[in-house]
PDB file of N, CA and C in Angstrom:
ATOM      1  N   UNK A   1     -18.560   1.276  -7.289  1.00  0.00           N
ATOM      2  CA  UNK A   1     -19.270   2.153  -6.370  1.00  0.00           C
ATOM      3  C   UNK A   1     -18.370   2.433  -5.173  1.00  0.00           C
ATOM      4  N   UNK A   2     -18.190   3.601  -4.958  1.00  0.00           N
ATOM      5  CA  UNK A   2     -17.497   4.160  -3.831  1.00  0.00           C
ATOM      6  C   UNK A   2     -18.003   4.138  -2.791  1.00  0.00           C
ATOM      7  N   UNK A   3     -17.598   3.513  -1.336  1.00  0.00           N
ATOM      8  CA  UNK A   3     -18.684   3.256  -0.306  1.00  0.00           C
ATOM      9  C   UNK A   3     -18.504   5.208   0.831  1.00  0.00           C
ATOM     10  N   UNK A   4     -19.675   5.181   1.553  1.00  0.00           N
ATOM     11  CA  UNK A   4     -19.538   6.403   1.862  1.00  0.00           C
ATOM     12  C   UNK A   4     -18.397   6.633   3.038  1.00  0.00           C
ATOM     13  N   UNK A   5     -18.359   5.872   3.296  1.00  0.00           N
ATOM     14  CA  UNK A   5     -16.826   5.718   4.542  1.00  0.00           C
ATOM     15  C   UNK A   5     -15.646   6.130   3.875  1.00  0.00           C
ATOM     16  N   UNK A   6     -15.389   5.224   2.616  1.00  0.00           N
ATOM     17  CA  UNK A   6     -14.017   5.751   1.963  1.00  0.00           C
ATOM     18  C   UNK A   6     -14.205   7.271   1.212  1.00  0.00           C
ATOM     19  N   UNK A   7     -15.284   7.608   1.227  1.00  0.00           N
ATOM     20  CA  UNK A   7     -15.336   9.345   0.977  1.00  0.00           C
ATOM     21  C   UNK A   7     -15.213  10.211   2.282  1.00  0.00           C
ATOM     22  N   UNK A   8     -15.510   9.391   3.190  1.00  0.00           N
ATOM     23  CA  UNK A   8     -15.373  10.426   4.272  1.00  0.00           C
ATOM     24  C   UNK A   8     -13.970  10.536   4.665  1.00  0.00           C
ATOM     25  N   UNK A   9     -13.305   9.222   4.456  1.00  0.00           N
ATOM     26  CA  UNK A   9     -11.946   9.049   4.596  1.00  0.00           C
ATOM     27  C   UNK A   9     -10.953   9.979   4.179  1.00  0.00           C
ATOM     28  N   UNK A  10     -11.567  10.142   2.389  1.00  0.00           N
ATOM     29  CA  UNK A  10     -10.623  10.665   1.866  1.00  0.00           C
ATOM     30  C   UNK A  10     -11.108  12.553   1.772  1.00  0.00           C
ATOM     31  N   UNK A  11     -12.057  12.514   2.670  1.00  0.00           N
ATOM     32  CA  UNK A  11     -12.361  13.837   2.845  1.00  0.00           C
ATOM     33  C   UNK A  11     -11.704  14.961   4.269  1.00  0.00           C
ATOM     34  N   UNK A  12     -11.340  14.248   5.178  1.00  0.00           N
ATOM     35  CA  UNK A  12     -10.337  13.979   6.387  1.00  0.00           C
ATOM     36  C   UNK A  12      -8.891  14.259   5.789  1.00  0.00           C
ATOM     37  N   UNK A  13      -8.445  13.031   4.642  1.00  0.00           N
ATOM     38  CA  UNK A  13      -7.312  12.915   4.311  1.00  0.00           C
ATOM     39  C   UNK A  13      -6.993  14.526   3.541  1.00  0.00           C
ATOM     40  N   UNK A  14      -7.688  14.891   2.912  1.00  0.00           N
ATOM     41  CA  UNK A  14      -7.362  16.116   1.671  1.00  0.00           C
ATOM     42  C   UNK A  14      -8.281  17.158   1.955  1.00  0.00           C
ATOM     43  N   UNK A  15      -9.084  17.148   2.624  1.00  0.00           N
ATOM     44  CA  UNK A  15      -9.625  18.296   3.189  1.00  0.00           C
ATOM     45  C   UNK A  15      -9.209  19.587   4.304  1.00  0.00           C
ATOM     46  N   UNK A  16      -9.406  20.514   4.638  1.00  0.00           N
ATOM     47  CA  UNK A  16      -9.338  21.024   5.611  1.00  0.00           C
ATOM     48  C   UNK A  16      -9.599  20.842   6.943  1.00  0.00           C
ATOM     49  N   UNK A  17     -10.773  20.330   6.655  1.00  0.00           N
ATOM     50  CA  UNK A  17     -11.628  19.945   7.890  1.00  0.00           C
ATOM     51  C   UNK A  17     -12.333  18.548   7.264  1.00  0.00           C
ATOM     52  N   UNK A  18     -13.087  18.066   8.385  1.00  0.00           N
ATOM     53  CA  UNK A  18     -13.902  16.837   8.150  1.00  0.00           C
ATOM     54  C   UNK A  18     -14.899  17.189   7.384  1.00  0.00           C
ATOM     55  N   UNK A  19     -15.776  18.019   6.699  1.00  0.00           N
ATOM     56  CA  UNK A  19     -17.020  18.642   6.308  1.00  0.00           C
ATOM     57  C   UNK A  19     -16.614  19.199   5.218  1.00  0.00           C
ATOM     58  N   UNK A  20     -14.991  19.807   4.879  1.00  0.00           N
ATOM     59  CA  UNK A  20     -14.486  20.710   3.816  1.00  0.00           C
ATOM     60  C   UNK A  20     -14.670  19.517   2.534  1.00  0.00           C
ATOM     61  N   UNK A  21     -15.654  19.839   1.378  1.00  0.00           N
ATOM     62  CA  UNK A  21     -16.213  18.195   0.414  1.00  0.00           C
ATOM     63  C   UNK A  21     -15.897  19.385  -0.592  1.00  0.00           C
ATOM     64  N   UNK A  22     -15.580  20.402  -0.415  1.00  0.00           N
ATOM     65  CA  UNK A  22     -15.364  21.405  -1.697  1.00  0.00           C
ATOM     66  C   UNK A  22     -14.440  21.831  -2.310  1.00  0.00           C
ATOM     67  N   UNK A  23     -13.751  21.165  -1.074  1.00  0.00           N
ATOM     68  CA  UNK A  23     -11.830  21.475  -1.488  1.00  0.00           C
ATOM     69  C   UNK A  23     -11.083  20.807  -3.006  1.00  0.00           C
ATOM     70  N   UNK A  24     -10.525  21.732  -3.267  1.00  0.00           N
ATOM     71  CA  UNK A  24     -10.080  20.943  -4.704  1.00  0.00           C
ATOM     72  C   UNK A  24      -9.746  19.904  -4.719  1.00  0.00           C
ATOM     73  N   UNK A  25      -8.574  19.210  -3.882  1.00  0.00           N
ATOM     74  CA  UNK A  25      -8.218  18.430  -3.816  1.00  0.00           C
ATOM     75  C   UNK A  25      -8.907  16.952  -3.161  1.00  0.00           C
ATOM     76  N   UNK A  26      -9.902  16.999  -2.702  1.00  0.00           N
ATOM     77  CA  UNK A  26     -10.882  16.111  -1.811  1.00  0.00           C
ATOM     78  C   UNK A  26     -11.958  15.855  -3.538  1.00  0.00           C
ATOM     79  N   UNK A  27     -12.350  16.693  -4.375  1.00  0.00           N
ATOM     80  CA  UNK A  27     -12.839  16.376  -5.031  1.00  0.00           C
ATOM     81  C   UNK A  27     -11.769  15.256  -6.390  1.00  0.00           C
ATOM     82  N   UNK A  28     -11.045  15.841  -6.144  1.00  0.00           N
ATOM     83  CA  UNK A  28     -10.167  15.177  -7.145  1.00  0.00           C
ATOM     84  C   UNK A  28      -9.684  13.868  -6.840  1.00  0.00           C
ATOM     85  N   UNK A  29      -9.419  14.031  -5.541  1.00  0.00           N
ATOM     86  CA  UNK A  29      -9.441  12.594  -4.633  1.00  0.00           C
ATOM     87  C   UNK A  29     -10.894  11.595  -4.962  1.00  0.00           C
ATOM     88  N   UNK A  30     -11.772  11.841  -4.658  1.00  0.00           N
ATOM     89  CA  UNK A  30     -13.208  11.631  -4.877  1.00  0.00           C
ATOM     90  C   UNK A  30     -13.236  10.959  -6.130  1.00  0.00           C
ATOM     91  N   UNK A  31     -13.119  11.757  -6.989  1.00  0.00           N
ATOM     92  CA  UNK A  31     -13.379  11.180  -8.424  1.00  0.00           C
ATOM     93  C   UNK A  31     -11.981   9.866  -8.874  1.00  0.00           C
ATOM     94  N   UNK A  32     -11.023   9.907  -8.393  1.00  0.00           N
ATOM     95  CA  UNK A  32     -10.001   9.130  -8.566  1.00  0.00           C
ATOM     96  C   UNK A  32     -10.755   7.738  -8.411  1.00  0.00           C
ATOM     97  N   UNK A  33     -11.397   7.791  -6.892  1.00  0.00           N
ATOM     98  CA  UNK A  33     -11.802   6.685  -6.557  1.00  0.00           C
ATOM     99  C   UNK A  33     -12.472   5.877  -7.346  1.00  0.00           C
ATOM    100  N   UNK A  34     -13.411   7.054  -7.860  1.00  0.00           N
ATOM    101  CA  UNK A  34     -14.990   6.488  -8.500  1.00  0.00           C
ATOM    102  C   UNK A  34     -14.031   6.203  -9.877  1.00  0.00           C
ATOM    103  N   UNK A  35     -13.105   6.319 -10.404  1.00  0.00           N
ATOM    104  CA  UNK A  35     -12.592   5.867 -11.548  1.00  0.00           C
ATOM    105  C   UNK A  35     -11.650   5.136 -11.537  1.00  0.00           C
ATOM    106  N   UNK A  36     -10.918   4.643 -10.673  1.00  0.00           N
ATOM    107  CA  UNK A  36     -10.459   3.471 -10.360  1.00  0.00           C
ATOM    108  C   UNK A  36     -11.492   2.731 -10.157  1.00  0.00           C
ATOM    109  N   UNK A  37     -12.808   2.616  -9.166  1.00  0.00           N
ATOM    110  CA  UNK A  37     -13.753   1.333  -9.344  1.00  0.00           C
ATOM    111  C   UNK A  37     -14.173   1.054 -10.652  1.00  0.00           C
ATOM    112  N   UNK A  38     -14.508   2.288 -11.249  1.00  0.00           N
ATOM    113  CA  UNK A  38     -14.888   1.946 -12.803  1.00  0.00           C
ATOM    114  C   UNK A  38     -14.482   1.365 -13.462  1.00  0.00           C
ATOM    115  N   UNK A  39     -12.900   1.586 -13.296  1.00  0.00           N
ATOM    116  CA  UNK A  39     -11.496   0.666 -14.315  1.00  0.00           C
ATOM    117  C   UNK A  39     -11.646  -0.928 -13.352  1.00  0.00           C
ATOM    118  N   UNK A  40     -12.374  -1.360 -12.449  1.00  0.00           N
ATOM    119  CA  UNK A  40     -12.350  -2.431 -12.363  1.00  0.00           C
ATOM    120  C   UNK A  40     -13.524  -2.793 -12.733  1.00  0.00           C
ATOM    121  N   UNK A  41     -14.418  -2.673 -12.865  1.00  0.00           N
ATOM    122  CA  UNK A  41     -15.640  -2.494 -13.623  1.00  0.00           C
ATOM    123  C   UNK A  41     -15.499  -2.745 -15.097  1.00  0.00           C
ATOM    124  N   UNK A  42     -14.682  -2.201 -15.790  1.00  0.00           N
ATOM    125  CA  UNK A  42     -14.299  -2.593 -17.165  1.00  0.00           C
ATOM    126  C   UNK A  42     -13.601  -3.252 -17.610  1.00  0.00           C
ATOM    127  N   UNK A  43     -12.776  -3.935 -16.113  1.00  0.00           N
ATOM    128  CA  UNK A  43     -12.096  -5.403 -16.609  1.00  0.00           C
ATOM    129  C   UNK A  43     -12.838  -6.517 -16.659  1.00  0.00           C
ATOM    130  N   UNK A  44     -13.847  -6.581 -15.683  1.00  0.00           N
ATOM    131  CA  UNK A  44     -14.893  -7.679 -16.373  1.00  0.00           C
ATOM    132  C   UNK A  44     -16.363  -7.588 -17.000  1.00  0.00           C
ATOM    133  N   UNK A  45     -15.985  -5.892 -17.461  1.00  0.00           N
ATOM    134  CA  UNK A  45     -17.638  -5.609 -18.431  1.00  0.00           C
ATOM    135  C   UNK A  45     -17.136  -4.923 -19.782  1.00  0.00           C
ATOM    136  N   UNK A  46     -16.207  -5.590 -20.466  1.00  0.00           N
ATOM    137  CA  UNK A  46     -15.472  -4.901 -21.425  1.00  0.00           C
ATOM    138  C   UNK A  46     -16.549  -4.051 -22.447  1.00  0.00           C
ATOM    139  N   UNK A  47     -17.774  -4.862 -22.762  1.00  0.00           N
ATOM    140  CA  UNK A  47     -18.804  -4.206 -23.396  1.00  0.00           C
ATOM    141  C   UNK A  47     -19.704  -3.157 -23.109  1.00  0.00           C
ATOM    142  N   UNK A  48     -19.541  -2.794 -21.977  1.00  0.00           N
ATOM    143  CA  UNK A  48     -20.088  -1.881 -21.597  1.00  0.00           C
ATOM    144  C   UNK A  48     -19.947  -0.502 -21.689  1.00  0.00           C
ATOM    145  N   UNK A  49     -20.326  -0.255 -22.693  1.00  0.00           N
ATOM    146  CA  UNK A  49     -20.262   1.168 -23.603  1.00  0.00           C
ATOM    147  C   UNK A  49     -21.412   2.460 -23.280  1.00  0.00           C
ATOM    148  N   UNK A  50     -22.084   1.947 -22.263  1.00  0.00           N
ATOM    149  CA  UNK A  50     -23.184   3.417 -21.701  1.00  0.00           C
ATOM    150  C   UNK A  50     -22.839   3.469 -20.606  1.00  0.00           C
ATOM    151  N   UNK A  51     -21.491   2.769 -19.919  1.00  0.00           N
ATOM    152  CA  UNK A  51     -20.970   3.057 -18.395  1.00  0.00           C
ATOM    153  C   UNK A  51     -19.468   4.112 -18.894  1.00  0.00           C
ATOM    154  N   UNK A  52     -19.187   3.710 -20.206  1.00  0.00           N
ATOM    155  CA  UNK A  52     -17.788   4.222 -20.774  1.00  0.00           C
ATOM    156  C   UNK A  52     -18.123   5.906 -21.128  1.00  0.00           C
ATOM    157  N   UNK A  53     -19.323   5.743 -21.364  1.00  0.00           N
ATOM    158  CA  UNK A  53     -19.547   7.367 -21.293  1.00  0.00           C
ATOM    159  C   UNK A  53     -19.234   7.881 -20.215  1.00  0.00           C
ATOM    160  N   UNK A  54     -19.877   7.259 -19.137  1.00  0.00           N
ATOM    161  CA  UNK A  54     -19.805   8.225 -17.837  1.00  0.00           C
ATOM    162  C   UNK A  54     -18.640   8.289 -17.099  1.00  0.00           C
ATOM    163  N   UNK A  55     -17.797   6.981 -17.457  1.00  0.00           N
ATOM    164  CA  UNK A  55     -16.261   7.190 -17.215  1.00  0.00           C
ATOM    165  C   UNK A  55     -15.598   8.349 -17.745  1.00  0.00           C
ATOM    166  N   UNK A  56     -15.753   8.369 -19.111  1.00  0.00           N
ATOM    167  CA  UNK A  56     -15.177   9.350 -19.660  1.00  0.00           C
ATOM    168  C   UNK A  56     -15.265  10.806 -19.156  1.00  0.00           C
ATOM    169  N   UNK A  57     -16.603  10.962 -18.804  1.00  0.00           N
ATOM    170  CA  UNK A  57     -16.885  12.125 -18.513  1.00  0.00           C
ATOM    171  C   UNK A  57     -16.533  12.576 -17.164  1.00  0.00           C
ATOM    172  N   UNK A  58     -16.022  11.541 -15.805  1.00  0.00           N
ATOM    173  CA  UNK A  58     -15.228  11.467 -14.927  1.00  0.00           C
ATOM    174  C   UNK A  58     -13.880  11.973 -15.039  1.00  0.00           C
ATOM    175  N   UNK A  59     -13.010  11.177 -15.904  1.00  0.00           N
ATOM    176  CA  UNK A  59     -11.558  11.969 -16.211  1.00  0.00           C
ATOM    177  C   UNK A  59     -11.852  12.870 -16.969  1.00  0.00           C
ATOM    178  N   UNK A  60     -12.675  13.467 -17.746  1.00  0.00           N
ATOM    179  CA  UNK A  60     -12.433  15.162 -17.922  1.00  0.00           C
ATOM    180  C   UNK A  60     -13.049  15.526 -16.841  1.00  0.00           C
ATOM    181  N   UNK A  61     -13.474  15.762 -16.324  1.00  0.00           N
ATOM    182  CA  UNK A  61     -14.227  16.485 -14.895  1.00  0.00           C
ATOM    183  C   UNK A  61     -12.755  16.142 -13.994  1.00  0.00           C
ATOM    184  N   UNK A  62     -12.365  15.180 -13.936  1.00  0.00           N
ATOM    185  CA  UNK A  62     -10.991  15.264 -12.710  1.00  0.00           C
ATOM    186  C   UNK A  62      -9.622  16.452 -13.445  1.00  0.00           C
ATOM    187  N   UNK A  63     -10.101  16.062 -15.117  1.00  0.00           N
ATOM    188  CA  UNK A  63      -8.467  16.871 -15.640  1.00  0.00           C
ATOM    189  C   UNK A  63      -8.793  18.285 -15.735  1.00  0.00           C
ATOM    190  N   UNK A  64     -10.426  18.327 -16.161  1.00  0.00           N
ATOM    191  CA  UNK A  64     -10.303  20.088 -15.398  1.00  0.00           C
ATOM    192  C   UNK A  64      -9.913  20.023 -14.223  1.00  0.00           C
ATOM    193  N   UNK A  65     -10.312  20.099 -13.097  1.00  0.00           N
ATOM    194  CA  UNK A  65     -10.009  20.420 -11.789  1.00  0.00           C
ATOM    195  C   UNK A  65      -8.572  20.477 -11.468  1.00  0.00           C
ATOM    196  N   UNK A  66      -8.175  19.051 -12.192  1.00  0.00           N
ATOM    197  CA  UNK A  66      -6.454  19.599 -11.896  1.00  0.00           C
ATOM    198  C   UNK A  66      -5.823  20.337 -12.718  1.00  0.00           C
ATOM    199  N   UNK A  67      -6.145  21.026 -13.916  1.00  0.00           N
ATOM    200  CA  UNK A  67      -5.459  22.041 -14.383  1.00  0.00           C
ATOM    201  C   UNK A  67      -6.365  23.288 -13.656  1.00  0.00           C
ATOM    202  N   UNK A  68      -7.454  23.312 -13.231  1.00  0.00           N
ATOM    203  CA  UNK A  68      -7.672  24.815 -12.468  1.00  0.00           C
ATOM    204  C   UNK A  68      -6.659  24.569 -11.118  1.00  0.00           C
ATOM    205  N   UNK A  69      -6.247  23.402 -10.128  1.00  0.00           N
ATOM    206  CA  UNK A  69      -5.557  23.485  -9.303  1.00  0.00           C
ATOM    207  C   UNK A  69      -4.208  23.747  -9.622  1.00  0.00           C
ATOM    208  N   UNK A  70      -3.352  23.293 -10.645  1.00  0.00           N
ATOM    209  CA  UNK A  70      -2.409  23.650 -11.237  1.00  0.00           C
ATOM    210  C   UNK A  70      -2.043  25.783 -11.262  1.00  0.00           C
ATOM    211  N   UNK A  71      -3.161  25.748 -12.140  1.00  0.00           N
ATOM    212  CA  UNK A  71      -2.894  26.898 -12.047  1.00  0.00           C
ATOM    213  C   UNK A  71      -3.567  27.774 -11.274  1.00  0.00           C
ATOM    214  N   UNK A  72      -3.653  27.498 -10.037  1.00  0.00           N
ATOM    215  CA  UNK A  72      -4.242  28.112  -8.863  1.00  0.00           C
ATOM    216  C   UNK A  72      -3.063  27.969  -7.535  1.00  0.00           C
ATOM    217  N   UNK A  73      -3.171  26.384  -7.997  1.00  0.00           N
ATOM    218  CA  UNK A  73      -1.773  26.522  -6.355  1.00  0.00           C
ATOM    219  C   UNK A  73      -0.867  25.210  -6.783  1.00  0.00           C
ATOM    220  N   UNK A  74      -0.070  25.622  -7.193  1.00  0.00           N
ATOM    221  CA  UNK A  74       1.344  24.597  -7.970  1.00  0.00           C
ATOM    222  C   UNK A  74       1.480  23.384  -6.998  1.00  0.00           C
ATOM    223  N   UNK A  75       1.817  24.115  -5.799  1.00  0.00           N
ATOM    224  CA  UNK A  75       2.380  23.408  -4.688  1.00  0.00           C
ATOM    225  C   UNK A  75       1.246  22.759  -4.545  1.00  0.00           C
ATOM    226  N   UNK A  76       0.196  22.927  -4.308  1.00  0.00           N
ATOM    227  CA  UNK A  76      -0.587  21.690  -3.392  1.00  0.00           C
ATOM    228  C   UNK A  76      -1.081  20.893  -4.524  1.00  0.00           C
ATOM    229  N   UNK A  77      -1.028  21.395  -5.856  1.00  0.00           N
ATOM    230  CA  UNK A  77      -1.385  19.990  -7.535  1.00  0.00           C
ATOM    231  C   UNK A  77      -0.287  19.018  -6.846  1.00  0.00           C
ATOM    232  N   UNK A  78       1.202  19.967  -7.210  1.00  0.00           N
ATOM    233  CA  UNK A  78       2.135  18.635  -6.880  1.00  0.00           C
ATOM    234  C   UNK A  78       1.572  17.502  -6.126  1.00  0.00           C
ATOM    235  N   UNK A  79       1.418  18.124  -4.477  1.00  0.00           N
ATOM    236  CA  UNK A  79       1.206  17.330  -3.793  1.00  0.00           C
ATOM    237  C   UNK A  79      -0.286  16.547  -3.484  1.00  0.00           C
ATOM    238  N   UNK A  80      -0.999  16.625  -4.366  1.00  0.00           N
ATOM    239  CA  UNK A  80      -2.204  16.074  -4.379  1.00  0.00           C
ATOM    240  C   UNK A  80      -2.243  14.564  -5.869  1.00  0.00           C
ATOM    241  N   UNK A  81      -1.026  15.284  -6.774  1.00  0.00           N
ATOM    242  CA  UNK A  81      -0.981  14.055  -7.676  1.00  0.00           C
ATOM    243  C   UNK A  81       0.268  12.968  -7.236  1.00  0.00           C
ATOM    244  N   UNK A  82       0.944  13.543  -6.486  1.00  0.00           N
ATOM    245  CA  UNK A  82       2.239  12.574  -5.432  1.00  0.00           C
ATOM    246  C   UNK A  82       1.100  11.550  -4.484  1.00  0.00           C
ATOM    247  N   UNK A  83       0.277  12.663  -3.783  1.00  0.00           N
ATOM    248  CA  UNK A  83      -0.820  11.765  -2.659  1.00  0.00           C
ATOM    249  C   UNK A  83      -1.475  10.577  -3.307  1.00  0.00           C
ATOM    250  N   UNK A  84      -2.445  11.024  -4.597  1.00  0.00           N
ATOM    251  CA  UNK A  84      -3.320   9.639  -5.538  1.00  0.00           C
ATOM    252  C   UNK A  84      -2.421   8.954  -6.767  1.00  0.00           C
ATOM    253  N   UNK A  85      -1.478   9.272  -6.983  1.00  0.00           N
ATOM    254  CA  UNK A  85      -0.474   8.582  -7.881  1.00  0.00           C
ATOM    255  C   UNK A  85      -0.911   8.721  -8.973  1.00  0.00           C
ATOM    256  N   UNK A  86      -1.495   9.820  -9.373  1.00  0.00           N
ATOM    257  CA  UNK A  86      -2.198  10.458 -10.805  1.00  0.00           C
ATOM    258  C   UNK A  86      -1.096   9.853 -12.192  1.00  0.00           C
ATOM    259  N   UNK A  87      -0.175  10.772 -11.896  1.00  0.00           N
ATOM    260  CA  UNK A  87       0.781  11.322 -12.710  1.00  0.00           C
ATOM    261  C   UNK A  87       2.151  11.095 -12.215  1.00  0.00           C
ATOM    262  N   UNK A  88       2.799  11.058 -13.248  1.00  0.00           N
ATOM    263  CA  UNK A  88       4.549  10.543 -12.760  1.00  0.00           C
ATOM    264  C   UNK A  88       5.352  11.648 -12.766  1.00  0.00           C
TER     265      UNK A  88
END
């Protein structure tokens, strides 16, 4: 569970403004989070197969967004998968 501070955090960090929650990159940020807690979540609930759905359905919801940011604005994908350490 993502606490609401570290969303506001990372809404500051990748947003426009403090309030901007729509920005591509603040969402993509967003969901990183909530799927990194998850991946710790599944190191000690390995069986948990009706939370693995909704994981799943997290990284496609993040890998659209970054291929619409990709091919929307090159420069700021780069620098939004450099910022959360997505991708190498």
């Amino acid at each position: 569970m993502v606490s609401k501070q570290k969303i506001e955090e990372l809404v500051k960090k990748f947003g426009r403004n403090a309030k901007d929650t729509g920005h591509l990159p603040v969402q993509i940020a967003i969901l990183t989070e909530k799927i990194e807690s998850l991946k710790k979540h599944f190191e000690a609930n390995k069986k948990d197969l009706h939370s693995m759905r909704g994981f799943i359905a997290k990284v496609n919801h993040r890998k659209a967004l970054l291929s619409h940011l990709k091919s929307s604005n090159y420069e700021l994908y780069l620098e939004t998968i450099k910022a959360l350490n997505i991708r190498k």
